[in-house]
PDB file of N, CA and C in Angstrom:
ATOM      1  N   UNK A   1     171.257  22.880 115.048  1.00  0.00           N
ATOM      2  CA  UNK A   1     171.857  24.183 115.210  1.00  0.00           C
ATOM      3  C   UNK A   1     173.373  24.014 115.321  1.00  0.00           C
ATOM      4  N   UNK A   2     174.342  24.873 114.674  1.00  0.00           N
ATOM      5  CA  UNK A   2     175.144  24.578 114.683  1.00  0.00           C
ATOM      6  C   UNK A   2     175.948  26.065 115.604  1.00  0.00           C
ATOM      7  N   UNK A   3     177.071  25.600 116.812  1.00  0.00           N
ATOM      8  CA  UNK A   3     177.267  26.262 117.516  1.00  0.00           C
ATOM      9  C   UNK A   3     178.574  26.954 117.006  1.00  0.00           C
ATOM     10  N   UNK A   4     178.776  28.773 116.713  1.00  0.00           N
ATOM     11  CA  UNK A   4     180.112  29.237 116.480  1.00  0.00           C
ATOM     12  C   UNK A   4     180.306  30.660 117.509  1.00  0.00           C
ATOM     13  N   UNK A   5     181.122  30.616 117.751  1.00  0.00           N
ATOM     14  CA  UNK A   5     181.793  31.956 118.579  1.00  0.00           C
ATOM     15  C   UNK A   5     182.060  32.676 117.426  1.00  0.00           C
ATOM     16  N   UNK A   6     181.753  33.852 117.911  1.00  0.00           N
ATOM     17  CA  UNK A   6     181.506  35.260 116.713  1.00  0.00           C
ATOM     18  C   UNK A   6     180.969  36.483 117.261  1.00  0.00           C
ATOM     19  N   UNK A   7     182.184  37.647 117.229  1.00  0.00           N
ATOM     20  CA  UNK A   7     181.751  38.614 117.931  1.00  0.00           C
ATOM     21  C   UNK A   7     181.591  39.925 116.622  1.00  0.00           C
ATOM     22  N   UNK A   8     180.580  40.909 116.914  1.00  0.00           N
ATOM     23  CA  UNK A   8     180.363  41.684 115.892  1.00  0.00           C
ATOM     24  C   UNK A   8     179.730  43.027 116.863  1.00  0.00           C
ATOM     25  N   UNK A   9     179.492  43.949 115.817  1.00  0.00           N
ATOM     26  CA  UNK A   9     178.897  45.158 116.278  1.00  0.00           C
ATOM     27  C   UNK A   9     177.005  45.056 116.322  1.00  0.00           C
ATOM     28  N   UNK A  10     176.577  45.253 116.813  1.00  0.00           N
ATOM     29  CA  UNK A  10     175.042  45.326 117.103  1.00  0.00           C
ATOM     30  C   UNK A  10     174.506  46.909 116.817  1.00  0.00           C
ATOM     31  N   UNK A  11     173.967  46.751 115.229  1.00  0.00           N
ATOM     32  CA  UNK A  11     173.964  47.286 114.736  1.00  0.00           C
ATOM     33  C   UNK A  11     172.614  48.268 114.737  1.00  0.00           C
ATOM     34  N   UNK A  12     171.452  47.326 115.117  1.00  0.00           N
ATOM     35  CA  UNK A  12     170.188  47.391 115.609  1.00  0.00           C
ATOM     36  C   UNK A  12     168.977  46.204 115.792  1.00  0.00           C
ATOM     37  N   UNK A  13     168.496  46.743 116.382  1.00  0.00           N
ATOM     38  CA  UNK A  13     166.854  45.916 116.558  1.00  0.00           C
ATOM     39  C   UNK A  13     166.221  45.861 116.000  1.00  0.00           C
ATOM     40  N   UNK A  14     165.600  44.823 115.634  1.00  0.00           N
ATOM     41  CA  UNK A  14     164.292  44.895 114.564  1.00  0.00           C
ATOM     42  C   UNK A  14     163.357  44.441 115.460  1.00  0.00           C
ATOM     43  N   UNK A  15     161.831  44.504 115.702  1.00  0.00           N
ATOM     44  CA  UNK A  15     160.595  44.116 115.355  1.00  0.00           C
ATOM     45  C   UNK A  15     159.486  43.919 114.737  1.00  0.00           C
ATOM     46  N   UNK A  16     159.558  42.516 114.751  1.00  0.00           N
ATOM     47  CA  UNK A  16     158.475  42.313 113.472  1.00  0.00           C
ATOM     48  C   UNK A  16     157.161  41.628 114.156  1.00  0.00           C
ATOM     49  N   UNK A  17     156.018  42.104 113.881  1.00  0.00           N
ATOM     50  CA  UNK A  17     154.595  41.460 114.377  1.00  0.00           C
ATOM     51  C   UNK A  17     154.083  40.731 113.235  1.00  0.00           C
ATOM     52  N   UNK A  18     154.250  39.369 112.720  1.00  0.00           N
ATOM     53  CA  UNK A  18     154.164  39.295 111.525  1.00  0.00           C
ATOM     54  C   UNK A  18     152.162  38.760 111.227  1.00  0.00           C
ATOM     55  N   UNK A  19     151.080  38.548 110.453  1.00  0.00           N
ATOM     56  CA  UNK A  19     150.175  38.731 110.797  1.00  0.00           C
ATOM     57  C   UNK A  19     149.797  36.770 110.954  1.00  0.00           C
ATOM     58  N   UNK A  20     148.535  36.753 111.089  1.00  0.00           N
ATOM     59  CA  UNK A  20     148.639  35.550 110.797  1.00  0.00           C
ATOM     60  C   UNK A  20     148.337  34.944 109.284  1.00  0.00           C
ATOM     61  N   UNK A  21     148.694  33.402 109.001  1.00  0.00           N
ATOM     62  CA  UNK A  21     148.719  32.953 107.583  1.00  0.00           C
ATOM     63  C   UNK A  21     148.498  31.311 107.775  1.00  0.00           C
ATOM     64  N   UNK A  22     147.043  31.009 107.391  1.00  0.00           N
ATOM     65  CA  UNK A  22     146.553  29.701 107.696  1.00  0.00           C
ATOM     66  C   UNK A  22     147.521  29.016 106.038  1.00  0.00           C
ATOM     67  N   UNK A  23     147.867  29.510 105.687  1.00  0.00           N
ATOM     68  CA  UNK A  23     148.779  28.913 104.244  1.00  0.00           C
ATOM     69  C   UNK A  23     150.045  28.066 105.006  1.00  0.00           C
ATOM     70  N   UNK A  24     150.558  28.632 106.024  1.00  0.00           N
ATOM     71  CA  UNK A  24     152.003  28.502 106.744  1.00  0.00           C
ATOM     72  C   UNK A  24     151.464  27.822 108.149  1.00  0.00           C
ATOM     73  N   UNK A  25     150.689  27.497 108.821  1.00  0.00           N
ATOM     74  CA  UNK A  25     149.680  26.871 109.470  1.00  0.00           C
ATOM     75  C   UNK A  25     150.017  27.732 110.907  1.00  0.00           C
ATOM     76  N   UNK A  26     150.232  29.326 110.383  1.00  0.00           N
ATOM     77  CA  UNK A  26     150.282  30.142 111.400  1.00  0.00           C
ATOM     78  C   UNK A  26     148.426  30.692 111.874  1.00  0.00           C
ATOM     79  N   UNK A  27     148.076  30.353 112.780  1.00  0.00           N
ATOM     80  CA  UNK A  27     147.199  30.665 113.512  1.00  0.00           C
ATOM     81  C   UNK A  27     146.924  32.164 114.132  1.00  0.00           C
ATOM     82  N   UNK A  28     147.811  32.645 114.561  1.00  0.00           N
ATOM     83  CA  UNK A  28     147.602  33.978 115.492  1.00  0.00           C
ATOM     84  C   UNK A  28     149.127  35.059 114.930  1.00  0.00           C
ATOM     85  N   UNK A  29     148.630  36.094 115.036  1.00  0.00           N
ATOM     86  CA  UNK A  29     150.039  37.038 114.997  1.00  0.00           C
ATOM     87  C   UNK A  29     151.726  36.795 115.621  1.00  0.00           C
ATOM     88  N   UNK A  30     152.514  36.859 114.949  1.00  0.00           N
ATOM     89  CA  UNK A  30     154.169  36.566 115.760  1.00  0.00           C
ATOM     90  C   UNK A  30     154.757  37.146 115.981  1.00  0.00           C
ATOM     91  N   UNK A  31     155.470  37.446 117.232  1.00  0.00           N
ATOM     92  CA  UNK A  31     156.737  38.634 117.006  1.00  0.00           C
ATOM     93  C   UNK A  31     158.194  37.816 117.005  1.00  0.00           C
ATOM     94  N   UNK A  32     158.531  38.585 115.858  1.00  0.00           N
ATOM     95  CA  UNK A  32     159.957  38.291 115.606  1.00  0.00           C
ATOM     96  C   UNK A  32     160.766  39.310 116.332  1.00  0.00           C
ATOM     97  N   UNK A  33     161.440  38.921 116.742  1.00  0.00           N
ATOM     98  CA  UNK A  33     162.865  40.416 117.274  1.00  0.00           C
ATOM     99  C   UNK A  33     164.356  39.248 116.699  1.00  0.00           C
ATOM    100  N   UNK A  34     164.632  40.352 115.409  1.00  0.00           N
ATOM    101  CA  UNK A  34     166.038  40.053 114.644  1.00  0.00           C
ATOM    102  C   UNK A  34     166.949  40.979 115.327  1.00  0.00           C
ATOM    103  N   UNK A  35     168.274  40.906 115.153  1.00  0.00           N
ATOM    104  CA  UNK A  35     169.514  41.538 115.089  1.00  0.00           C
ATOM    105  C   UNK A  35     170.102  41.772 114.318  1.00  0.00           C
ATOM    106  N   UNK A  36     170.550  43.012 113.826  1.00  0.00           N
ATOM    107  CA  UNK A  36     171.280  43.223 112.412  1.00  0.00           C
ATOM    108  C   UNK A  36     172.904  43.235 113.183  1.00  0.00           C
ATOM    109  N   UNK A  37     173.876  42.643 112.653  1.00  0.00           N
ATOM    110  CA  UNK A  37     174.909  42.695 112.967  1.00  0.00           C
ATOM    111  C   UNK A  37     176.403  42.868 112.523  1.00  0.00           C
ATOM    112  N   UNK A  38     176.924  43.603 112.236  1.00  0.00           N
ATOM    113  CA  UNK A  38     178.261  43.934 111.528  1.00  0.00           C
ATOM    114  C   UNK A  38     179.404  42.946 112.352  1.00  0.00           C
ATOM    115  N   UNK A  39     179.717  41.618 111.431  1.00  0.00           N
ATOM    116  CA  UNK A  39     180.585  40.502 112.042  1.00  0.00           C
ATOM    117  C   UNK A  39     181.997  41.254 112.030  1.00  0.00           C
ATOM    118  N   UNK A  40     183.075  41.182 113.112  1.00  0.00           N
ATOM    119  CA  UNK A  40     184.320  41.067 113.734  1.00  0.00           C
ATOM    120  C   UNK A  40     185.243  40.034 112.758  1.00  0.00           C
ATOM    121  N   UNK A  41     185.382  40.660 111.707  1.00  0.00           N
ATOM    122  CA  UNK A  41     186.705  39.429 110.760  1.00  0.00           C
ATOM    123  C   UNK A  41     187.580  39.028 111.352  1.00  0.00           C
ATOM    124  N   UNK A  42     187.871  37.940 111.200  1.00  0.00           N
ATOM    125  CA  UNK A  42     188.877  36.567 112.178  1.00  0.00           C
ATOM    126  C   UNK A  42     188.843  37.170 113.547  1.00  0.00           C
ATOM    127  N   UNK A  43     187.695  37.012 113.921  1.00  0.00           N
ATOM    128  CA  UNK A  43     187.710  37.368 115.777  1.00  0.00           C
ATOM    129  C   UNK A  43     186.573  35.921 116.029  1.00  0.00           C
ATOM    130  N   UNK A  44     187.126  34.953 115.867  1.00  0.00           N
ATOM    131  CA  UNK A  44     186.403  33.471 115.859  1.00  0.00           C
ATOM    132  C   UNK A  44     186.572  32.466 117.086  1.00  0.00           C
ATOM    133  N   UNK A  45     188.164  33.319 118.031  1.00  0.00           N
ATOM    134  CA  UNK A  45     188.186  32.327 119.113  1.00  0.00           C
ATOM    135  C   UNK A  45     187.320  32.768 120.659  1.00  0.00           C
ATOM    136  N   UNK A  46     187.681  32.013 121.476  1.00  0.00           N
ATOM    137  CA  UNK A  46     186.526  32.508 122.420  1.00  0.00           C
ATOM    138  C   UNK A  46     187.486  33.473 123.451  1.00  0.00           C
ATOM    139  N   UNK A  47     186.920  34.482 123.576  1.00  0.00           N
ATOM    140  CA  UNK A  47     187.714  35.326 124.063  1.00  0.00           C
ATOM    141  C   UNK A  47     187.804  35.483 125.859  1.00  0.00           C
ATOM    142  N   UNK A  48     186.709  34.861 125.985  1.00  0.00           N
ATOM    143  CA  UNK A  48     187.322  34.183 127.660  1.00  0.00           C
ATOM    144  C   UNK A  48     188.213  33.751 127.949  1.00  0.00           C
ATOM    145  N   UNK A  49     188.773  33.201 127.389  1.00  0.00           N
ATOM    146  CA  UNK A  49     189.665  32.143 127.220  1.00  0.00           C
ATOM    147  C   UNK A  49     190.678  32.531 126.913  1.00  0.00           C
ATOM    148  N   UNK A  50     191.101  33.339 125.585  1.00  0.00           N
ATOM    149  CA  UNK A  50     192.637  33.999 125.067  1.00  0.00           C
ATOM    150  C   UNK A  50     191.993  35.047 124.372  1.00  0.00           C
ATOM    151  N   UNK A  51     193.292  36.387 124.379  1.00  0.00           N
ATOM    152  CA  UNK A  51     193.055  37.664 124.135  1.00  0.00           C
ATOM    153  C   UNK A  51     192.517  37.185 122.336  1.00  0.00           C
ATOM    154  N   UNK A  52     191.493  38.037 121.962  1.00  0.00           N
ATOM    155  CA  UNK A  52     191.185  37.967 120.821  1.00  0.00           C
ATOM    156  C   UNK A  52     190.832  39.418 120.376  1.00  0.00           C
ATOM    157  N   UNK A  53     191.648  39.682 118.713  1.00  0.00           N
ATOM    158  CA  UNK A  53     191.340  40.753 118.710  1.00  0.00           C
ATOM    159  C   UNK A  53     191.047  41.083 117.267  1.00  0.00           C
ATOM    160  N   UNK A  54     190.718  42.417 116.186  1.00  0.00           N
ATOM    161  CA  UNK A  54     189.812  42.128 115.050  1.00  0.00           C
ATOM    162  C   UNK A  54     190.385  43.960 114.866  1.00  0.00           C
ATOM    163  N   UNK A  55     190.564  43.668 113.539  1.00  0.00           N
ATOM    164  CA  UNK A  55     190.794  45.184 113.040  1.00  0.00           C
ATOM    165  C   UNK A  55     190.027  45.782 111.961  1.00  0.00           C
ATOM    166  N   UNK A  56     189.245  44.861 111.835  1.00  0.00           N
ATOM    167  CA  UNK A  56     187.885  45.231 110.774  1.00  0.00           C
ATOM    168  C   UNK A  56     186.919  44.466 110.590  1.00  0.00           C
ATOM    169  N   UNK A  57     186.293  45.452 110.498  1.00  0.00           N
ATOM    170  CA  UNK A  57     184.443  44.790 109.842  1.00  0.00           C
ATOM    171  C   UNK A  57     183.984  43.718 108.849  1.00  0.00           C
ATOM    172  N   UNK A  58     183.189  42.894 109.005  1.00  0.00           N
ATOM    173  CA  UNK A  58     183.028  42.107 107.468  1.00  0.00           C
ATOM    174  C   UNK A  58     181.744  42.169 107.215  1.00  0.00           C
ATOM    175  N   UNK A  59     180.953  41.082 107.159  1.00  0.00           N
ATOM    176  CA  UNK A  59     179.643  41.966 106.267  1.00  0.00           C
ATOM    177  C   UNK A  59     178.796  41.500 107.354  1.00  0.00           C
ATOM    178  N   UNK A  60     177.171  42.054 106.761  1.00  0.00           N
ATOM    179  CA  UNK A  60     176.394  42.369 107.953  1.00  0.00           C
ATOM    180  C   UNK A  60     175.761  40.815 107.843  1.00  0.00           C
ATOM    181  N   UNK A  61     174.783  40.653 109.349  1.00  0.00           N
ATOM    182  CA  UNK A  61     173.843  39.681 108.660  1.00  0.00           C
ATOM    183  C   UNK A  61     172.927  40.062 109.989  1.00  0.00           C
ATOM    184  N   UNK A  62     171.814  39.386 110.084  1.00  0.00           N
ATOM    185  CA  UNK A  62     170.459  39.326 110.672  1.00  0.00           C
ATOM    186  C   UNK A  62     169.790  37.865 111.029  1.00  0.00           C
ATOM    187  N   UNK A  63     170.519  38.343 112.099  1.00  0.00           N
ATOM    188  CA  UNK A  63     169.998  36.657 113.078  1.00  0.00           C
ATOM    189  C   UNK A  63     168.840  37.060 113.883  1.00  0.00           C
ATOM    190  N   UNK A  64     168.475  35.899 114.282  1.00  0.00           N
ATOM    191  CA  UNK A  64     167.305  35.481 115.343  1.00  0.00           C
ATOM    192  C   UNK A  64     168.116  36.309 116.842  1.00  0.00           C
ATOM    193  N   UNK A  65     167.014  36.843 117.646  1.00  0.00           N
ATOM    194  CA  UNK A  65     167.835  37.569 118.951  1.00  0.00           C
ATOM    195  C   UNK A  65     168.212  36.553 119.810  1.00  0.00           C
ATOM    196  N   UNK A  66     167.514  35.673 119.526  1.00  0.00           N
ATOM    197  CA  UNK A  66     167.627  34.484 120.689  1.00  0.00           C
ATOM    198  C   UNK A  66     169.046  33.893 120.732  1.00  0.00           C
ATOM    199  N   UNK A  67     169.586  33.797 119.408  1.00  0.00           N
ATOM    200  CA  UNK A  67     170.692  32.831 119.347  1.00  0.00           C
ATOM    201  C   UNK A  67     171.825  33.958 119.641  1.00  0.00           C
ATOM    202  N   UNK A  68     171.774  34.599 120.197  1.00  0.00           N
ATOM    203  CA  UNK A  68     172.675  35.783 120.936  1.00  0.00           C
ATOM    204  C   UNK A  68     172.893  35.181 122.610  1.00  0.00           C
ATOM    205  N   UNK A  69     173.776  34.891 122.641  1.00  0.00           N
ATOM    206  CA  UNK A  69     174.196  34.232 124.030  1.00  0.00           C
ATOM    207  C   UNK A  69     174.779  34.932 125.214  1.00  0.00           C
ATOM    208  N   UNK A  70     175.684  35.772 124.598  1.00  0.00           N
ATOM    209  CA  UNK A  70     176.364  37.173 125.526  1.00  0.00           C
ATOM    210  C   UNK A  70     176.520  37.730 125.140  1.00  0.00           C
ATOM    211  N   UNK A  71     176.334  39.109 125.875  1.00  0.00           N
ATOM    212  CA  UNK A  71     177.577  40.444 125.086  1.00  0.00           C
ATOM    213  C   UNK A  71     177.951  40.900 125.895  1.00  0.00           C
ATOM    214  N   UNK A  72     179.407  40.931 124.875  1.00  0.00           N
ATOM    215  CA  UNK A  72     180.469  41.460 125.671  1.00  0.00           C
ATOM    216  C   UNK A  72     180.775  43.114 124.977  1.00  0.00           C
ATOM    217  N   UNK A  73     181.924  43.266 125.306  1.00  0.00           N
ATOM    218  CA  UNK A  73     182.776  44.462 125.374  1.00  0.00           C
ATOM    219  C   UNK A  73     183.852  44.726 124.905  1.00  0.00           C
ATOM    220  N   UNK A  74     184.773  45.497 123.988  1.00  0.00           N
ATOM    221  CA  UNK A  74     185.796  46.143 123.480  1.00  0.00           C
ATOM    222  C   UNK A  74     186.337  47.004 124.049  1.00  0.00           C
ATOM    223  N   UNK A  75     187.866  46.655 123.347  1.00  0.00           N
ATOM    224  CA  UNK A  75     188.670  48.229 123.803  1.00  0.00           C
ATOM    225  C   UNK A  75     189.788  48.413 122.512  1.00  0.00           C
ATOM    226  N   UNK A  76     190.005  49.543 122.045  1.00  0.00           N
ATOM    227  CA  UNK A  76     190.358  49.832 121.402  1.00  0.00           C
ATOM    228  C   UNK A  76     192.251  50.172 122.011  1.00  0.00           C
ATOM    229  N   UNK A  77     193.551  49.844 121.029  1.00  0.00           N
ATOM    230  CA  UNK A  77     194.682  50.110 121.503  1.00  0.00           C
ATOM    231  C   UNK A  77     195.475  50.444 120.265  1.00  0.00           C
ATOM    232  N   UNK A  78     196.301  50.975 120.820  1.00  0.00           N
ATOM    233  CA  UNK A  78     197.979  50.897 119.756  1.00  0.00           C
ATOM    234  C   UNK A  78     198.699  50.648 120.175  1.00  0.00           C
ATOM    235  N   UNK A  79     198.633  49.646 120.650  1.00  0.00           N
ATOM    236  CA  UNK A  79     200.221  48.935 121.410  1.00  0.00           C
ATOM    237  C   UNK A  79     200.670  48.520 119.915  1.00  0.00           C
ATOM    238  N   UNK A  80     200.251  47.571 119.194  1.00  0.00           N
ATOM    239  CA  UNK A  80     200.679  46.912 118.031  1.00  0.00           C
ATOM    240  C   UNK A  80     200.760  47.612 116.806  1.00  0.00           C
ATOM    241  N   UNK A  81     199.520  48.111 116.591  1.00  0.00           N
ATOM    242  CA  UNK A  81     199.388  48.428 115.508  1.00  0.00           C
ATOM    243  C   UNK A  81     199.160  49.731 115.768  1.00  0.00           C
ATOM    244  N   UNK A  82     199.824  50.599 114.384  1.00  0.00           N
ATOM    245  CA  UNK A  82     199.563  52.107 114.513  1.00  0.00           C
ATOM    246  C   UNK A  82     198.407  53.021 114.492  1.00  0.00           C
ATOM    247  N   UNK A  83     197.933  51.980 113.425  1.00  0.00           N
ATOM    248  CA  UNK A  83     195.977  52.325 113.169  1.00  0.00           C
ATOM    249  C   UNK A  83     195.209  52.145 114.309  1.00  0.00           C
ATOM    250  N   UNK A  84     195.487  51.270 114.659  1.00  0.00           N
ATOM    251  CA  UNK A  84     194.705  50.674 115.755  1.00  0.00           C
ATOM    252  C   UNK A  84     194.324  49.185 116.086  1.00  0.00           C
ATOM    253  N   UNK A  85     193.976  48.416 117.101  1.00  0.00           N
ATOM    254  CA  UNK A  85     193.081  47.226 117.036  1.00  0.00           C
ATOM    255  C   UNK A  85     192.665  46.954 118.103  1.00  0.00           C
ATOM    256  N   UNK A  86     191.461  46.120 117.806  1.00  0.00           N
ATOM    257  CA  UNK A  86     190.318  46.484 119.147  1.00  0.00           C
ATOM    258  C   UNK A  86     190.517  45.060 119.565  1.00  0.00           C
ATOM    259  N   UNK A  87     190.757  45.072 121.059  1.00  0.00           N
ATOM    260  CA  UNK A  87     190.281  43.671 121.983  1.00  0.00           C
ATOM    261  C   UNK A  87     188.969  43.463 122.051  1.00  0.00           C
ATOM    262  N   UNK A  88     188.887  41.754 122.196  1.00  0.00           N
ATOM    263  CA  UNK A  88     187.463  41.684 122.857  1.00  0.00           C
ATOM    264  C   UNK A  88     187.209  41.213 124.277  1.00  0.00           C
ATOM    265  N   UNK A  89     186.852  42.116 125.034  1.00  0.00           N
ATOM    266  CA  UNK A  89     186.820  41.794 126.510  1.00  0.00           C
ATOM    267  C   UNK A  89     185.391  40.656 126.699  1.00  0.00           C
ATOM    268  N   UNK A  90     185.993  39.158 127.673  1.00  0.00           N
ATOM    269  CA  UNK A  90     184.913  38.798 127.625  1.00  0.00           C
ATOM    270  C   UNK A  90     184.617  38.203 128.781  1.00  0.00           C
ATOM    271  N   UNK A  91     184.172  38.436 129.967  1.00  0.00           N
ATOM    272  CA  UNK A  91     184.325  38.064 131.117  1.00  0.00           C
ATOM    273  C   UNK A  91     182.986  37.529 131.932  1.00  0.00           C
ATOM    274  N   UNK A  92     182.304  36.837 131.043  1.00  0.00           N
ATOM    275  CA  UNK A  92     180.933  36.118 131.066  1.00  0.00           C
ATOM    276  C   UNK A  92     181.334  34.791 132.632  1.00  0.00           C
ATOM    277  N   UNK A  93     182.052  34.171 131.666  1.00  0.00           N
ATOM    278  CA  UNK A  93     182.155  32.874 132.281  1.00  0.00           C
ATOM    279  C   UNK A  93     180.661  32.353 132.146  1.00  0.00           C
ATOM    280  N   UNK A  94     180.604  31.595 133.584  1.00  0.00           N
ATOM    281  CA  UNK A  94     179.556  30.902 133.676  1.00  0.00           C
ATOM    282  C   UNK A  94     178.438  32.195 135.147  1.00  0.00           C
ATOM    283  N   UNK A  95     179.165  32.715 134.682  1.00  0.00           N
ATOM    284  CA  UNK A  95     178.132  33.880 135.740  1.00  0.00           C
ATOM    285  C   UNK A  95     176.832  34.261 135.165  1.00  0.00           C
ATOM    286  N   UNK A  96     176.443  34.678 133.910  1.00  0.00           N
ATOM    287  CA  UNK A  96     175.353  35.383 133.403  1.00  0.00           C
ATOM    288  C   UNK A  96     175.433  34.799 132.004  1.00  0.00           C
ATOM    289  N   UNK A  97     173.667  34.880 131.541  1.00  0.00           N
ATOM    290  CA  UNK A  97     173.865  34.274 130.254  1.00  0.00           C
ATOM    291  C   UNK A  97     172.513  35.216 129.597  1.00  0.00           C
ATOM    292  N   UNK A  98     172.573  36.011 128.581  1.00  0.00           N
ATOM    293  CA  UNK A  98     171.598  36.909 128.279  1.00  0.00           C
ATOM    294  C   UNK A  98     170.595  35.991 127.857  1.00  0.00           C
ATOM    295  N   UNK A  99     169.141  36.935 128.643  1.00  0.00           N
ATOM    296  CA  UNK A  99     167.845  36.027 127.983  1.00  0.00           C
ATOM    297  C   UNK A  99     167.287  37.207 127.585  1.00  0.00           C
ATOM    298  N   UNK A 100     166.470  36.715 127.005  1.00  0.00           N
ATOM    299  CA  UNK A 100     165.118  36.966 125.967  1.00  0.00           C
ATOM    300  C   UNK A 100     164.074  36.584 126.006  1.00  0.00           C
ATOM    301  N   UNK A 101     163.031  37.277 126.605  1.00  0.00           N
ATOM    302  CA  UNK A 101     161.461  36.490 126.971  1.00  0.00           C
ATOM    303  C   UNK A 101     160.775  37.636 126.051  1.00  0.00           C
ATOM    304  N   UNK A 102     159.591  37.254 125.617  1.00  0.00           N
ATOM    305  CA  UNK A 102     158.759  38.250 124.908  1.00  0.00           C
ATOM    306  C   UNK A 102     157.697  37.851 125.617  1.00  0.00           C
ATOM    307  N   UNK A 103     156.568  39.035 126.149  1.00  0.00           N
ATOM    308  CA  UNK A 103     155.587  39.456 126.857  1.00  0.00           C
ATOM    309  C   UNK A 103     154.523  38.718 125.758  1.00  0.00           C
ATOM    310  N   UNK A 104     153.294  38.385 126.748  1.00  0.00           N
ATOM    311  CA  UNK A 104     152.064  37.795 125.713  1.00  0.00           C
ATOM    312  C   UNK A 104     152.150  39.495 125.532  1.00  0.00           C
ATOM    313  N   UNK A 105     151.556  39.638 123.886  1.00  0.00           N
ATOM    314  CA  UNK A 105     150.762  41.231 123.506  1.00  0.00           C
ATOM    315  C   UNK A 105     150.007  40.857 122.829  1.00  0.00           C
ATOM    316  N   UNK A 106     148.544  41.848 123.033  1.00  0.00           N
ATOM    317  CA  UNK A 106     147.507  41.546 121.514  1.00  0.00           C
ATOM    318  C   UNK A 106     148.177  42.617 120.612  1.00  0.00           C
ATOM    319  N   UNK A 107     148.043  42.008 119.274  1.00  0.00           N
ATOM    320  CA  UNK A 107     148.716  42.996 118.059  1.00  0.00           C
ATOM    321  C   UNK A 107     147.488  43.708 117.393  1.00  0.00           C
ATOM    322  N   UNK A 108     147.459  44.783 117.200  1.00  0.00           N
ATOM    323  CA  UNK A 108     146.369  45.570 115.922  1.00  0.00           C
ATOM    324  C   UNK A 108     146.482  45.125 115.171  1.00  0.00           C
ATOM    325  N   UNK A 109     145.886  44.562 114.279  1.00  0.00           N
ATOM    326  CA  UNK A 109     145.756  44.233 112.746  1.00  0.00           C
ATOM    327  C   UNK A 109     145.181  45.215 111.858  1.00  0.00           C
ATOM    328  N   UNK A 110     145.856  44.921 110.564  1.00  0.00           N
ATOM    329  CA  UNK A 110     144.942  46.154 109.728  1.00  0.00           C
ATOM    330  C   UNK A 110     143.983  45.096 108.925  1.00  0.00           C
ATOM    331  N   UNK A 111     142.663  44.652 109.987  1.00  0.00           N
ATOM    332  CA  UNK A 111     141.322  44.049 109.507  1.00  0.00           C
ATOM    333  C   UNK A 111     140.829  45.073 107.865  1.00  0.00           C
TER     334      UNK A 111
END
């Protein structure tokens, strides 16, 4: 796995119950939970650390929820720029670290 700092918009949730498939040596039903995410262009440093900030969108993508580590927070200004540009507030530290557990569920199948 390769580790990058990258902040974006969270765009939505997905769930997927996917069924089972003795081809893929899946045994029982899976749930996936993806993230669709609209990435923060050159907003790459860690923003704990030094002000980091991003004045537009770049393209979407759809990760695993898991590999989501924190979220943080924005603020929008015009000190600089007339249009605008958004900070990324990030004040995690080592205090909190988002988890993700998924509940055992039995899934319906369409037998």
């Amino acid at each position: 796995m390769v580790k990058k700092i990258g902040y974006g918009q969270l765009d939505c949730i997905l769930a997927l119950a996917l069924p089972p498939n003795p081809d893929f040596g899946v045994d029982s039903p899976q749930l996936h939970i993806l993230a669709q995410i609209t990435i923060a262009k050159d907003a790459e440093r860690d923003a704990s650390v030094e002000l980091v900030s991003y004045t537009h969108f770049g393209k979407t993508v759809i990760l695993d929820v898991t590999s989501i580590k924190c979220a943080v927070g924005r603020i929008k200004t015009k000190a600089k720029n007339r249009r605008g540009e958004w900070f990324i507030i990030d004040r995690d530290g080592s205090l909190c670290r988002t988890a993700f557990t998924q509940d055992e569920q039995d899934y319906e199948g369409d037998d």
